[in-house]
C-alpha atoms as a PDB file:
ATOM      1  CA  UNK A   1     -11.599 -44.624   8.753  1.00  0.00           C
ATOM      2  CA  UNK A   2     -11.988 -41.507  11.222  1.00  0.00           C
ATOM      3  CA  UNK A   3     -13.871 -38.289  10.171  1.00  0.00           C
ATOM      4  CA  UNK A   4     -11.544 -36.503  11.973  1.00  0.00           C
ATOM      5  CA  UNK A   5      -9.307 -33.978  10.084  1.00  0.00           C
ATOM      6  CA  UNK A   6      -5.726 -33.680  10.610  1.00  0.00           C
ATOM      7  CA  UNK A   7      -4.557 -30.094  12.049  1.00  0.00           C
ATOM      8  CA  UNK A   8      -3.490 -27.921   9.363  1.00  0.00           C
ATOM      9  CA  UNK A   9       0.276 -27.391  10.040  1.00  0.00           C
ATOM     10  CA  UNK A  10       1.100 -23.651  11.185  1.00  0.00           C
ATOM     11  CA  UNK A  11       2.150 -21.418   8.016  1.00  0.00           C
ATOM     12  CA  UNK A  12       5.833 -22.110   7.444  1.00  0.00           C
ATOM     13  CA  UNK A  13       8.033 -19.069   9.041  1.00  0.00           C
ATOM     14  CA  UNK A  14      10.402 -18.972   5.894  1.00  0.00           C
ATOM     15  CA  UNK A  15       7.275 -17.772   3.723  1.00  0.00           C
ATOM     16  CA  UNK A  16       7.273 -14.872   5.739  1.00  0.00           C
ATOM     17  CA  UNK A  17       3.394 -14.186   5.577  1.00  0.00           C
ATOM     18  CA  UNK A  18       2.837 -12.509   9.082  1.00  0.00           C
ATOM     19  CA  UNK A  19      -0.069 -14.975  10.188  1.00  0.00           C
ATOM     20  CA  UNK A  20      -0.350 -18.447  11.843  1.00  0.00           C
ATOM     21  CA  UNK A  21      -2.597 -20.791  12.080  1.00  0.00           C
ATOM     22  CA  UNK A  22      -3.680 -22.706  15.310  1.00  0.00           C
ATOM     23  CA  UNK A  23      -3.900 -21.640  18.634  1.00  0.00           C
ATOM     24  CA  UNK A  24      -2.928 -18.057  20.058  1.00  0.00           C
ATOM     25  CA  UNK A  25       0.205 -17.858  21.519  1.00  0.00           C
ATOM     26  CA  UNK A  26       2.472 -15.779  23.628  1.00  0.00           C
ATOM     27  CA  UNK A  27       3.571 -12.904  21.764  1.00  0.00           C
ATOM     28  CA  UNK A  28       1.324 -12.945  19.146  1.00  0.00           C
ATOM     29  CA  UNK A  29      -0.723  -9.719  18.277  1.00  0.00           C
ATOM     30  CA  UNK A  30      -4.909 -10.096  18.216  1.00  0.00           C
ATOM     31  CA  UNK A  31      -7.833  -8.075  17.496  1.00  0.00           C
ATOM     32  CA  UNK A  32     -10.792  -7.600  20.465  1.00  0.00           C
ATOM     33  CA  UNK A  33     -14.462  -6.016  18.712  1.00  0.00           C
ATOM     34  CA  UNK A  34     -16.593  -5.353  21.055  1.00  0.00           C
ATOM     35  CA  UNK A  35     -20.283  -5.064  20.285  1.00  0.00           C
ATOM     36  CA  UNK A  36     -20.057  -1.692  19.273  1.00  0.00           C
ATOM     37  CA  UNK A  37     -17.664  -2.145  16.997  1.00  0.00           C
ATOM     38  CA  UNK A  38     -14.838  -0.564  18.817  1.00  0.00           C
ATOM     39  CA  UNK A  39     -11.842  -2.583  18.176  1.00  0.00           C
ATOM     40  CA  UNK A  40      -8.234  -3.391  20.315  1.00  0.00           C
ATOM     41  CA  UNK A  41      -5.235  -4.493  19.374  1.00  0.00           C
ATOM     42  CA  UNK A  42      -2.144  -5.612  21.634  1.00  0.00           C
ATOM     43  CA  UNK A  43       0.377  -8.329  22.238  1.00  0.00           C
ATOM     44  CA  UNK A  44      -0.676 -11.534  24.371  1.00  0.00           C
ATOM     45  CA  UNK A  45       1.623 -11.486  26.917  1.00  0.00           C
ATOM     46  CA  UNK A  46       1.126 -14.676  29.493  1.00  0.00           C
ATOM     47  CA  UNK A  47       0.112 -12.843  33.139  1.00  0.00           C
ATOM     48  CA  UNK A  48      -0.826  -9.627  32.197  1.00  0.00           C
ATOM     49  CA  UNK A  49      -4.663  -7.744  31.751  1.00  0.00           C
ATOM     50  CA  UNK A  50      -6.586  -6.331  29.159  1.00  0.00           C
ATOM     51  CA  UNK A  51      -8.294  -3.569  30.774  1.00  0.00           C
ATOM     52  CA  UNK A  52     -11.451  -1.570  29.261  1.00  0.00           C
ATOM     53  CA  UNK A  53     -14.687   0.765  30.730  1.00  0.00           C
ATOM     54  CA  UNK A  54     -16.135  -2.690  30.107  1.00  0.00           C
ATOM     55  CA  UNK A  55     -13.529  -3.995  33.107  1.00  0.00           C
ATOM     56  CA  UNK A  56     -10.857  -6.647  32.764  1.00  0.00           C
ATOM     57  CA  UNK A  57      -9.422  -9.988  30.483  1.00  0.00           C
ATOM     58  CA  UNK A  58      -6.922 -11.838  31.095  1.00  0.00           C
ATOM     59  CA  UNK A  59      -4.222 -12.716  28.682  1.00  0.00           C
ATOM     60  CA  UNK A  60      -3.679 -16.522  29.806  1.00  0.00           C
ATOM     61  CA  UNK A  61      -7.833 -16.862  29.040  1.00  0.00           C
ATOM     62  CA  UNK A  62      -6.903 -16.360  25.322  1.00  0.00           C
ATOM     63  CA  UNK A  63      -3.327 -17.881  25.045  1.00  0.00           C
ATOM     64  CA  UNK A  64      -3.916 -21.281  23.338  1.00  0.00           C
ATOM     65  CA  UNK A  65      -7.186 -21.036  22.306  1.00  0.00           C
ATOM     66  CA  UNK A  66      -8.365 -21.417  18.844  1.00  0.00           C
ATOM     67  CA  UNK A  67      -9.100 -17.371  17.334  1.00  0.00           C
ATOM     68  CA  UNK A  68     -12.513 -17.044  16.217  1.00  0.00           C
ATOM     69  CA  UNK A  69     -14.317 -16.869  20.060  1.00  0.00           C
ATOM     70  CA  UNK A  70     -16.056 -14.415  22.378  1.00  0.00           C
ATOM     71  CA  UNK A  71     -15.128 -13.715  25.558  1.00  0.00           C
ATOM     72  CA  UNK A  72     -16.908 -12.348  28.224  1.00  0.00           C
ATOM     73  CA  UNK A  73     -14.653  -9.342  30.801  1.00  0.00           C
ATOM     74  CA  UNK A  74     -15.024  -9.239  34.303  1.00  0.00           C
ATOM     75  CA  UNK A  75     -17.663  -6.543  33.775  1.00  0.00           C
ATOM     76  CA  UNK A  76     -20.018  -8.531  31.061  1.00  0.00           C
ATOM     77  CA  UNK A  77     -18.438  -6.538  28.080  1.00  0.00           C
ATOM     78  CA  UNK A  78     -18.080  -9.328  25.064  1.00  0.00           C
ATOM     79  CA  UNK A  79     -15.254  -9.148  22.899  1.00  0.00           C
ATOM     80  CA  UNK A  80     -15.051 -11.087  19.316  1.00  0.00           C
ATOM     81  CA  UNK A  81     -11.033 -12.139  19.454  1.00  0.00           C
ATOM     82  CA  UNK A  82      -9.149 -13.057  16.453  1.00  0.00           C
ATOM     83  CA  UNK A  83      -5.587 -12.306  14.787  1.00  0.00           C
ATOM     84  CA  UNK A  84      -5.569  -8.911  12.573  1.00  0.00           C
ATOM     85  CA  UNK A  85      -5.486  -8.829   9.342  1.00  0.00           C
ATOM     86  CA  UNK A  86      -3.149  -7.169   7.246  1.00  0.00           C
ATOM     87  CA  UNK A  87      -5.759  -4.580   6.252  1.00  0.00           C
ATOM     88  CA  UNK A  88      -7.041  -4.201  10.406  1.00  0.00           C
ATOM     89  CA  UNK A  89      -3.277  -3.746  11.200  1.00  0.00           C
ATOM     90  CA  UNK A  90      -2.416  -1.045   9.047  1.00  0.00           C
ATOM     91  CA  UNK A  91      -5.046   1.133  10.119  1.00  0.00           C
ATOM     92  CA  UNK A  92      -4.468   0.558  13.572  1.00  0.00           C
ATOM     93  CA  UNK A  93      -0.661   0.701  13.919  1.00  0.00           C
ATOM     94  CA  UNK A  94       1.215   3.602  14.694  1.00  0.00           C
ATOM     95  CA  UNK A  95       1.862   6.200  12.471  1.00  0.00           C
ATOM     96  CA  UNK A  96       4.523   8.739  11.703  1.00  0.00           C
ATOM     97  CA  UNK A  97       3.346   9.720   8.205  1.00  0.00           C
ATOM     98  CA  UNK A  98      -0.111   8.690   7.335  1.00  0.00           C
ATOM     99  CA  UNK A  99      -0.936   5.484   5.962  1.00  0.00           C
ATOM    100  CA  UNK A 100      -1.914   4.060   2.550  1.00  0.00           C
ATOM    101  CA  UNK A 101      -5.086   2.688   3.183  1.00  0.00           C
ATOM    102  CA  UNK A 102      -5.843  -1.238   2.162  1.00  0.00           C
ATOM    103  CA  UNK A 103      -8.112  -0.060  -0.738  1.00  0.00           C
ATOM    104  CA  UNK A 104      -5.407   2.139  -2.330  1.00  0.00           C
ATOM    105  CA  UNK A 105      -3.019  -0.806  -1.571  1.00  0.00           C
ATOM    106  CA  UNK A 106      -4.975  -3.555  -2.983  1.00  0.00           C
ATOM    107  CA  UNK A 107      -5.082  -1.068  -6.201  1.00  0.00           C
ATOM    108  CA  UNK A 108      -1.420  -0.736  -6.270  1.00  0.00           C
ATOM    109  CA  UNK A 109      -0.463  -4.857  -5.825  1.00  0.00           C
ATOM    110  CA  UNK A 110      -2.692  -5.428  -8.774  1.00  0.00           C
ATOM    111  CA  UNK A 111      -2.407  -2.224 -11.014  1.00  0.00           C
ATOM    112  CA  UNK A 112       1.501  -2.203 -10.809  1.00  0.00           C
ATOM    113  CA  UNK A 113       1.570  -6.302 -10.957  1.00  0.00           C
ATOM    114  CA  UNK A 114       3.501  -6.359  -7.960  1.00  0.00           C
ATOM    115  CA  UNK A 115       4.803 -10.183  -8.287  1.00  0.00           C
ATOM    116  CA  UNK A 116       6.191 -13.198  -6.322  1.00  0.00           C
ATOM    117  CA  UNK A 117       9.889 -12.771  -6.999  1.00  0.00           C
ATOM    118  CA  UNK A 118      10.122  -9.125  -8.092  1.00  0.00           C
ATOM    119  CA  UNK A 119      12.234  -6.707  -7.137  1.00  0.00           C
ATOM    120  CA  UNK A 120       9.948  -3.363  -5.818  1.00  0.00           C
ATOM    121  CA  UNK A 121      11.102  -0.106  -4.936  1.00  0.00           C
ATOM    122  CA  UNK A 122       8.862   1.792  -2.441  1.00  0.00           C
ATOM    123  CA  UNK A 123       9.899   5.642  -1.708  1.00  0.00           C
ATOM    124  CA  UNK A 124       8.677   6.991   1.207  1.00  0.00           C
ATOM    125  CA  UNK A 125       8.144   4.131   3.373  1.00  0.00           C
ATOM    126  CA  UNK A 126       6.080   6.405   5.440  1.00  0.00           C
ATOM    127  CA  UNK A 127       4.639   4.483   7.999  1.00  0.00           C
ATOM    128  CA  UNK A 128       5.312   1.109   6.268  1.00  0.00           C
ATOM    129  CA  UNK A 129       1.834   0.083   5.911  1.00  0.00           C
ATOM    130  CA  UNK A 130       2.782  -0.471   1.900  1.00  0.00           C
ATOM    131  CA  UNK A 131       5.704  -2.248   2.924  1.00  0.00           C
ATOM    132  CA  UNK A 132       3.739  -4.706   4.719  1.00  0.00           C
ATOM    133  CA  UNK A 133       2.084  -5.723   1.658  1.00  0.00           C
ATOM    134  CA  UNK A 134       4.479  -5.585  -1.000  1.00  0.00           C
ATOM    135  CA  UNK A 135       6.662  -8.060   0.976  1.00  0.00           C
ATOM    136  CA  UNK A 136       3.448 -10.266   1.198  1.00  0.00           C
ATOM    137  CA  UNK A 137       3.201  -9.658  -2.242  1.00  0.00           C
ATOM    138  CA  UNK A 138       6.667 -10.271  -3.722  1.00  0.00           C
ATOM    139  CA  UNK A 139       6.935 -13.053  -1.296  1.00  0.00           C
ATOM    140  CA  UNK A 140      10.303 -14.799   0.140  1.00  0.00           C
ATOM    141  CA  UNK A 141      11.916 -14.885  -3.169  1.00  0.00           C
ATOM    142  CA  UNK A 142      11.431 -11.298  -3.891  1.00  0.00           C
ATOM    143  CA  UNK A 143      12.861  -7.540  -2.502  1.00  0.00           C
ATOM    144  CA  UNK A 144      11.209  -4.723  -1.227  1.00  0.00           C
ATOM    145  CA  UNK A 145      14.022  -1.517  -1.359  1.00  0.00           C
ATOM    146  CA  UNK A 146      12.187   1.207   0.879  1.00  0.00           C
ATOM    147  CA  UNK A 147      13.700   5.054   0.654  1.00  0.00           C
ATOM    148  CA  UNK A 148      12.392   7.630   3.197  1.00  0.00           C
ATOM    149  CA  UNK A 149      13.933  10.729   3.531  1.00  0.00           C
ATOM    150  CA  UNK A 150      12.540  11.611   7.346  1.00  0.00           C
ATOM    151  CA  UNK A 151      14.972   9.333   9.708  1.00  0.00           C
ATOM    152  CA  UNK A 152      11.694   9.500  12.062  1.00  0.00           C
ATOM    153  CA  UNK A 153       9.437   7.859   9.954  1.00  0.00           C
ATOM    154  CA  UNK A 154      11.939   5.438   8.716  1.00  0.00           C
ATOM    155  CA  UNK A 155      12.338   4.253  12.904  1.00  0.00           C
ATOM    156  CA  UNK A 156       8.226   3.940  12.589  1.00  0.00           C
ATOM    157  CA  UNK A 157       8.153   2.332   9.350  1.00  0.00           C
ATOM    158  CA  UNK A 158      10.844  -0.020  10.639  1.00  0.00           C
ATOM    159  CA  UNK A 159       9.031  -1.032  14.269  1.00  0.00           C
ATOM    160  CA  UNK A 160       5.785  -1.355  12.693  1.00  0.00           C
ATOM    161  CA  UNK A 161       6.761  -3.784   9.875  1.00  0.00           C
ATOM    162  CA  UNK A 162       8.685  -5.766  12.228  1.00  0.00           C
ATOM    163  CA  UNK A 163       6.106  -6.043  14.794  1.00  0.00           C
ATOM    164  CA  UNK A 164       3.416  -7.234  11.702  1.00  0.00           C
ATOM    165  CA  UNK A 165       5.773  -9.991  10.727  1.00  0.00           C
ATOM    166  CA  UNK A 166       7.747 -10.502  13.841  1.00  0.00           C
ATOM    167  CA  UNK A 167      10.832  -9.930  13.266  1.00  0.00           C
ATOM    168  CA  UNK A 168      13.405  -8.452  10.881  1.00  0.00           C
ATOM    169  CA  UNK A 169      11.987  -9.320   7.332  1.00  0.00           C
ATOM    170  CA  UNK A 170      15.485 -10.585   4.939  1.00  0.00           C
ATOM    171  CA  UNK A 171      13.957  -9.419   1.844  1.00  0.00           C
ATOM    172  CA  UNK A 172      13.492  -5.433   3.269  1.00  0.00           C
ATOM    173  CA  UNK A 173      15.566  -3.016   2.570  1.00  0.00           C
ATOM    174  CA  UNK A 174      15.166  -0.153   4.260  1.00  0.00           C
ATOM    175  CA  UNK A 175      17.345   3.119   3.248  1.00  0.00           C
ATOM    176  CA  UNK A 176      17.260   6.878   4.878  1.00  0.00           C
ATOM    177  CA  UNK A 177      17.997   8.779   1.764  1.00  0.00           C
ATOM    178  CA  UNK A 178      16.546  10.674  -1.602  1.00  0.00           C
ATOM    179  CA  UNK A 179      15.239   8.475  -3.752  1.00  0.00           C
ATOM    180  CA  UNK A 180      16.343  10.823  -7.524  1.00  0.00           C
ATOM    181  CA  UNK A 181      19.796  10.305  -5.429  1.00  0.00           C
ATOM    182  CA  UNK A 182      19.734   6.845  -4.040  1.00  0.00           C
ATOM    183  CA  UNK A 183      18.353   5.375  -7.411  1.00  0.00           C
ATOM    184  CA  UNK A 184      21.187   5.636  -9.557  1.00  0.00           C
ATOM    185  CA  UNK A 185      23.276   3.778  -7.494  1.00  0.00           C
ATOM    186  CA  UNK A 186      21.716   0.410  -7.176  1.00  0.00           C
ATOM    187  CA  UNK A 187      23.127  -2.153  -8.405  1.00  0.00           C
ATOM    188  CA  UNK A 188      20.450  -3.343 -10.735  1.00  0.00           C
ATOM    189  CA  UNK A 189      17.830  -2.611 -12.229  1.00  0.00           C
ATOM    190  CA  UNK A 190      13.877  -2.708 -11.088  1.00  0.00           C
ATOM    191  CA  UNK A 191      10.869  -4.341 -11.706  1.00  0.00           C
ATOM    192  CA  UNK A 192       8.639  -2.112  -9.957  1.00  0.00           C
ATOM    193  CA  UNK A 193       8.535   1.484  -8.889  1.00  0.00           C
ATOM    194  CA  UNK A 194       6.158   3.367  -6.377  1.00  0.00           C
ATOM    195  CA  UNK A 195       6.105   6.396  -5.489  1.00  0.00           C
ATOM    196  CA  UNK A 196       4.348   8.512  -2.394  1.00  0.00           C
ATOM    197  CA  UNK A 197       6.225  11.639  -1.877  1.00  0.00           C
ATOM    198  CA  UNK A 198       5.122  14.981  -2.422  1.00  0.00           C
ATOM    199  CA  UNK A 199       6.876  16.380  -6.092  1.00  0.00           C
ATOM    200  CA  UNK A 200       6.841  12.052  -7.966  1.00  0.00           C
ATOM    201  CA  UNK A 201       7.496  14.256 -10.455  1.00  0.00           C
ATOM    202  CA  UNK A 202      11.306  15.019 -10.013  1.00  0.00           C
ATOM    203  CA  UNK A 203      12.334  11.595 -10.082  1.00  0.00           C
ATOM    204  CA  UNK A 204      10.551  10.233 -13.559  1.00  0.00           C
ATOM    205  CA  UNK A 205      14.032  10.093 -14.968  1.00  0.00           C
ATOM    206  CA  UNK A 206      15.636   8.236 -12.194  1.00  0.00           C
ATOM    207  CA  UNK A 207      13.116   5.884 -12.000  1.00  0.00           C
ATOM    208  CA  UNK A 208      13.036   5.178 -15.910  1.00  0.00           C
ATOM    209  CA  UNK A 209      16.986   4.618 -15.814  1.00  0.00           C
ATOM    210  CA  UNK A 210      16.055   2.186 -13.432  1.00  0.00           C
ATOM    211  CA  UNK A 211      13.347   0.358 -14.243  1.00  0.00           C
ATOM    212  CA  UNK A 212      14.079  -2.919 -16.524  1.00  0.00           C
ATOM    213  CA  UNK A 213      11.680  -2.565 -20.209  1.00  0.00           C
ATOM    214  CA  UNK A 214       8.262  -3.318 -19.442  1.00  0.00           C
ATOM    215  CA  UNK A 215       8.321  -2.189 -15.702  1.00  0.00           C
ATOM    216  CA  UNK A 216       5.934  -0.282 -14.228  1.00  0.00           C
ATOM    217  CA  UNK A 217       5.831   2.886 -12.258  1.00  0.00           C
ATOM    218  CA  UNK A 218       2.790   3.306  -9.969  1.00  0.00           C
ATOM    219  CA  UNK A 219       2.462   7.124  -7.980  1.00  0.00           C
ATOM    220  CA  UNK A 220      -0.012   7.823  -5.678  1.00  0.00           C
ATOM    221  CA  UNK A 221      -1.024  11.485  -5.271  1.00  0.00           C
ATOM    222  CA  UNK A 222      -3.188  13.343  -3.053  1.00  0.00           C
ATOM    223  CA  UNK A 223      -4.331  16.396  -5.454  1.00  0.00           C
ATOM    224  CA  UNK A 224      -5.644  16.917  -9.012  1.00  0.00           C
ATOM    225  CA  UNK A 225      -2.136  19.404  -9.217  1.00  0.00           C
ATOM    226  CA  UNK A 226      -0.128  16.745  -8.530  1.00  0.00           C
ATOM    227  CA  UNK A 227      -1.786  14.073 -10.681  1.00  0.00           C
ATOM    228  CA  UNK A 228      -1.744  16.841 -13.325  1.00  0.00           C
ATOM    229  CA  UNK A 229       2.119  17.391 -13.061  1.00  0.00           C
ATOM    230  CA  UNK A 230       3.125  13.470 -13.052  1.00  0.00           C
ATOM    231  CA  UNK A 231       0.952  12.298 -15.762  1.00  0.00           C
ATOM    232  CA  UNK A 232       2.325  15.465 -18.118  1.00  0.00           C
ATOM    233  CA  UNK A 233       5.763  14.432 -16.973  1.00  0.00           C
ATOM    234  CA  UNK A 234       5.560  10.577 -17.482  1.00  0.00           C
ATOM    235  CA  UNK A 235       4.376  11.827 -21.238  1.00  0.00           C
ATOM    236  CA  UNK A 236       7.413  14.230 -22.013  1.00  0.00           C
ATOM    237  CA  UNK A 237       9.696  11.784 -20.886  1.00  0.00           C
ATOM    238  CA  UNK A 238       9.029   9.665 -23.998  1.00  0.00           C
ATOM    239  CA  UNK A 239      10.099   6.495 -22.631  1.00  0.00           C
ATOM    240  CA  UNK A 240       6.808   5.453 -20.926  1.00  0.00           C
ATOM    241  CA  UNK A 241       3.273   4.285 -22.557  1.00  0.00           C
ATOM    242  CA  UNK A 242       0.828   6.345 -22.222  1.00  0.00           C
ATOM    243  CA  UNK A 243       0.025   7.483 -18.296  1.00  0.00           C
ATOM    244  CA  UNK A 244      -3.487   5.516 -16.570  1.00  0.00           C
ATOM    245  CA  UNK A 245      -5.365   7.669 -13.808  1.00  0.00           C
ATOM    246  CA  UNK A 246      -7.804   6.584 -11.645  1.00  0.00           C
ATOM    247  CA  UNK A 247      -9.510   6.700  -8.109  1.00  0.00           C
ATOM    248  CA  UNK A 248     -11.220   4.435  -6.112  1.00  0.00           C
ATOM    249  CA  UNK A 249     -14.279   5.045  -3.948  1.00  0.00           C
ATOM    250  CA  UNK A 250     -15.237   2.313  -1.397  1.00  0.00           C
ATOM    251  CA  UNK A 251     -18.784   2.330   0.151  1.00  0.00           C
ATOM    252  CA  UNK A 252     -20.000  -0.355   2.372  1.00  0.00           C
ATOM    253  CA  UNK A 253     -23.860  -1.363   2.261  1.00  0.00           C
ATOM    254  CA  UNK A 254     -26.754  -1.392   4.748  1.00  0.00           C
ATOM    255  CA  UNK A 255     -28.384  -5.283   4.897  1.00  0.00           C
ATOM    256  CA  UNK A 256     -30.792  -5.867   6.933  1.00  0.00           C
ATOM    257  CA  UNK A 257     -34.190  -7.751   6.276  1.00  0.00           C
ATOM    258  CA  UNK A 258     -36.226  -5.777   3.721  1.00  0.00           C
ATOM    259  CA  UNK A 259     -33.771  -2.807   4.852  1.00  0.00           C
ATOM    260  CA  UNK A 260     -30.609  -3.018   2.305  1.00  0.00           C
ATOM    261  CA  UNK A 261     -29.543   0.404   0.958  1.00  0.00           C
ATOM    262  CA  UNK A 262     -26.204   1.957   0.878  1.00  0.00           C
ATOM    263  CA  UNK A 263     -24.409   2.797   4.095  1.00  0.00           C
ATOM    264  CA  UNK A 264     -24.224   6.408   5.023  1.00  0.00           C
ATOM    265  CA  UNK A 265     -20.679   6.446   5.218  1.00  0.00           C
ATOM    266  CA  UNK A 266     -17.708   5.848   2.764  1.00  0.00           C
ATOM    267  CA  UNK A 267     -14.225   5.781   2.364  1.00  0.00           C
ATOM    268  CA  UNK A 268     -14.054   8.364  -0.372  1.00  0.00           C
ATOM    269  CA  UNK A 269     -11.081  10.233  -1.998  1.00  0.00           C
ATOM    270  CA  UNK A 270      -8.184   9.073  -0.429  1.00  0.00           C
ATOM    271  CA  UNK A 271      -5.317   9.794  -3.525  1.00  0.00           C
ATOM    272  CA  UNK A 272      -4.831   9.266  -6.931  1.00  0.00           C
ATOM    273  CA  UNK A 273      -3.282   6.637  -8.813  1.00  0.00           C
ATOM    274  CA  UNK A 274      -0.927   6.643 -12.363  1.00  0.00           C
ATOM    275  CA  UNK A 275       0.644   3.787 -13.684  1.00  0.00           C
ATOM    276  CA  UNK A 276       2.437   3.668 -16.773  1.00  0.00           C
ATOM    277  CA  UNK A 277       4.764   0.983 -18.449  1.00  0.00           C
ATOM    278  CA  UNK A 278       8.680   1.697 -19.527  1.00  0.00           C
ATOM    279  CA  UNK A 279       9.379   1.504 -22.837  1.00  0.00           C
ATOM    280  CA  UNK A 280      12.784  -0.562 -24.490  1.00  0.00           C
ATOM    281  CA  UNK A 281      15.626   1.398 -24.837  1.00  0.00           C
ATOM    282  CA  UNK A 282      15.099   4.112 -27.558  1.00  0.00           C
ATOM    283  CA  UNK A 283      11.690   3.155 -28.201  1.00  0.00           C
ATOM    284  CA  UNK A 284       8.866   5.132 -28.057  1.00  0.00           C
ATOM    285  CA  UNK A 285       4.885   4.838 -27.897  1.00  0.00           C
ATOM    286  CA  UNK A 286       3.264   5.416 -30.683  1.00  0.00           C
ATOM    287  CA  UNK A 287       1.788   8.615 -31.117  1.00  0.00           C
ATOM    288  CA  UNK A 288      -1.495   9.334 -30.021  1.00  0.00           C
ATOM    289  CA  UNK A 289      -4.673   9.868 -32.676  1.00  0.00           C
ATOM    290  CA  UNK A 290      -6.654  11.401 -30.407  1.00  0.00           C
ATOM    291  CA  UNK A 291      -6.200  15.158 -30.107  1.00  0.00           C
ATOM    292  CA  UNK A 292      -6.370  17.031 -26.841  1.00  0.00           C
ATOM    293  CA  UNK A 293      -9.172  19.051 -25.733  1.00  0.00           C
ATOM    294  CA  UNK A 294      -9.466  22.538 -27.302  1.00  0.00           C
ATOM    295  CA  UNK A 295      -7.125  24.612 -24.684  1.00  0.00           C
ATOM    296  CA  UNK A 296      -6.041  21.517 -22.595  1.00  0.00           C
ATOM    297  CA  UNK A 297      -2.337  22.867 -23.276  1.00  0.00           C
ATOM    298  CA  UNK A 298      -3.332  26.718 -24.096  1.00  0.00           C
ATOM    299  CA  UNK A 299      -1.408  29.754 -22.885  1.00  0.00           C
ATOM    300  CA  UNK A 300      -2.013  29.576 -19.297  1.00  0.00           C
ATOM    301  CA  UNK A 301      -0.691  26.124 -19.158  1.00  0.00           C
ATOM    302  CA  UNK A 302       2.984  26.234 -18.076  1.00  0.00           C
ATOM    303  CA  UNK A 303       3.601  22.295 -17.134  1.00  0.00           C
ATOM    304  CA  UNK A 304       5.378  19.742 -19.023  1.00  0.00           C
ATOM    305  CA  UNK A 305       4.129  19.006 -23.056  1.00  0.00           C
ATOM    306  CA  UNK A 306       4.826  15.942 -24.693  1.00  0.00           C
ATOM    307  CA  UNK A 307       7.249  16.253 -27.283  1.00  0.00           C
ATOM    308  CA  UNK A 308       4.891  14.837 -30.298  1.00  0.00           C
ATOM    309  CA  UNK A 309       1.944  17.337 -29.680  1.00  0.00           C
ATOM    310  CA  UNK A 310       1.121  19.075 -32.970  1.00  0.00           C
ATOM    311  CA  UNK A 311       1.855  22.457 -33.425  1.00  0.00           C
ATOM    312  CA  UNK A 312      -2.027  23.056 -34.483  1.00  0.00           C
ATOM    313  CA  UNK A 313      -3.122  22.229 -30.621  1.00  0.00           C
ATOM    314  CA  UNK A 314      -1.244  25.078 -29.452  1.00  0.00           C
ATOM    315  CA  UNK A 315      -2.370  27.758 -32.662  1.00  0.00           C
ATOM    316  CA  UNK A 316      -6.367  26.395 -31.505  1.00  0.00           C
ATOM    317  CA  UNK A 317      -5.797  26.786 -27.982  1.00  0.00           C
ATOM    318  CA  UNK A 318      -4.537  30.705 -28.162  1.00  0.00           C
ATOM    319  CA  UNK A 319      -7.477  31.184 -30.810  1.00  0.00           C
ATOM    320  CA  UNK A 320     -10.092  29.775 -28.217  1.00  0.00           C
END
């Protein structure tokens, strides 16, 4: 019996993933780090140079080699070559809007239970580095509808999601429009909403006419304003549980030796995060025990107050 292993069989292009296995080829995108860290990305085209202050590569010296080796430039620069991942790519690719970075994204696939087979609206697509991975997530028997209301971030969105998964993705969707206008006139309803637009606010009842009971609408907001605004909103609404905020803070460690402390860098505040879950028709949450701070909603509070806040809140927060 041979030791040897049988070559694991390239992924299959109807899953729609984005990678490959086996060796580089023409046409495929991959990822140089050199040894400072400095990293390129560009398309292997058969014939043509990789140029750098560290001097030349040739393409046809990585086309059909197995990823995962270093190669040396004509100048003695040595690059570490292998295919991006999703998380390199979006940080890399070009951008009309700015990007949700992988930690935010990571947050939102699990948070929002972004499934294999579910149908996920995204509004805006920005620069589509969500898109990317909610069509990884929902996989090939799922739908990612994308709104964006800027016709030149859609063209971005729509060149850099091709380009990741090379070529036209079926289960996309893209759509130039508003979505508190588009909404209403699917043809179905939802399993998933996210939302990364400036005022989320304004389209809580779209998005809960469109949502199917027990969906989940995930917003990502830059400021505490914002966050503020959409969690009050997803309350007075009614048909939502009760709002979830958080932020995540990544920060990378030092290890070296006897020498392992945190890094003096992190990725810090990028946005907030609400999720909440919609309610069956006419129902309702039940009402909350715990009372709000003392002046939480006083008089120089003027956003949105859920419905089933006692009258006494409001008599202790002009007292106070």
């Amino acid at each position: 019996m041979s030791d040897a292993l049988t070559p694991t069989p390239d992924v299959p292009a109807e899953a729609w993933a984005g990678v490959h296995r086996g060796p580089l080829r023409e046409g495929e995108w991959v990822r140089l780090t050199d040894q400072k860290g400095r990293r390129h990305n560009f398309e292997l085209v058969a014939g043509k140079m990789f140029f750098s202050n560290k001097g030349h590569l040739a393409h046809d010296d990585m086309i059909g080699r197995e990823e995962g080796f270093t190669i040396n430039s004509s100048a003695g620069g040595q690059y570490l070559v292998f295919r991006p991942l999703l998380s390199e790519f979006v940080v890399s690719m070009p951008r009309g809007a700015a990007v949700i970075y992988p930690k935010d994204s990571a947050q939102i696939v699990s948070s929002a239970d972004v499934f294999p087979g579910s149908i996920v609206v995204e509004a805006g697509a920005g620069s589509g580095s969500l898109s990317c991975t909610l069509l990884r997530a929902v996989g090939p028997f799922g739908k990612v509808i994308s709104f964006e209301r800027r016709e030149e971030f859609l063209d971005v969105a729509r060149k850099n999601v091709t380009q990741y998964f090379g070529g036209e993705h079926p289960n996309w969707d893209l759509r130039l429009g508003d979505l508190a206008e588009e909404l209403p006139k699917l043809e179905h309803k939802v399993d998933r909403v996210i939302l990364d637009m400036l005022a989320p606010w304004e389209c809580v009842d779209a998005v809960g006419e469109a949502l199917v009971p027990g969906g989940i609408i995930c917003v990502y907001v830059a400021t505490t304003t914002q966050l503020s605004r959409v969690v009050e909103t997803l309350r007075a609404h009614g048909g939502f549980t009760e709002p979830h905020a958080w932020e995540s803070l990544v920060r990378d460690w030092h290890v070296e030796g006897l020498a392992v402390r945190p890094d003096h860098k992190m990725i810090g505040h990028t946005a907030f995060l609400v999720t909440a879950r919609r309610m069956a028709p006419g129902e309702r949450p039940p009402v909350k025990k715990r009372r709000p701070a003392p002046g939480a909603y006083g008089p120089d509070y003027t956003g949105p107050r859920p419905a089933d806040l006692p009258a006494a809140v409001f008599e202790e927060s002009a007292d106070s």
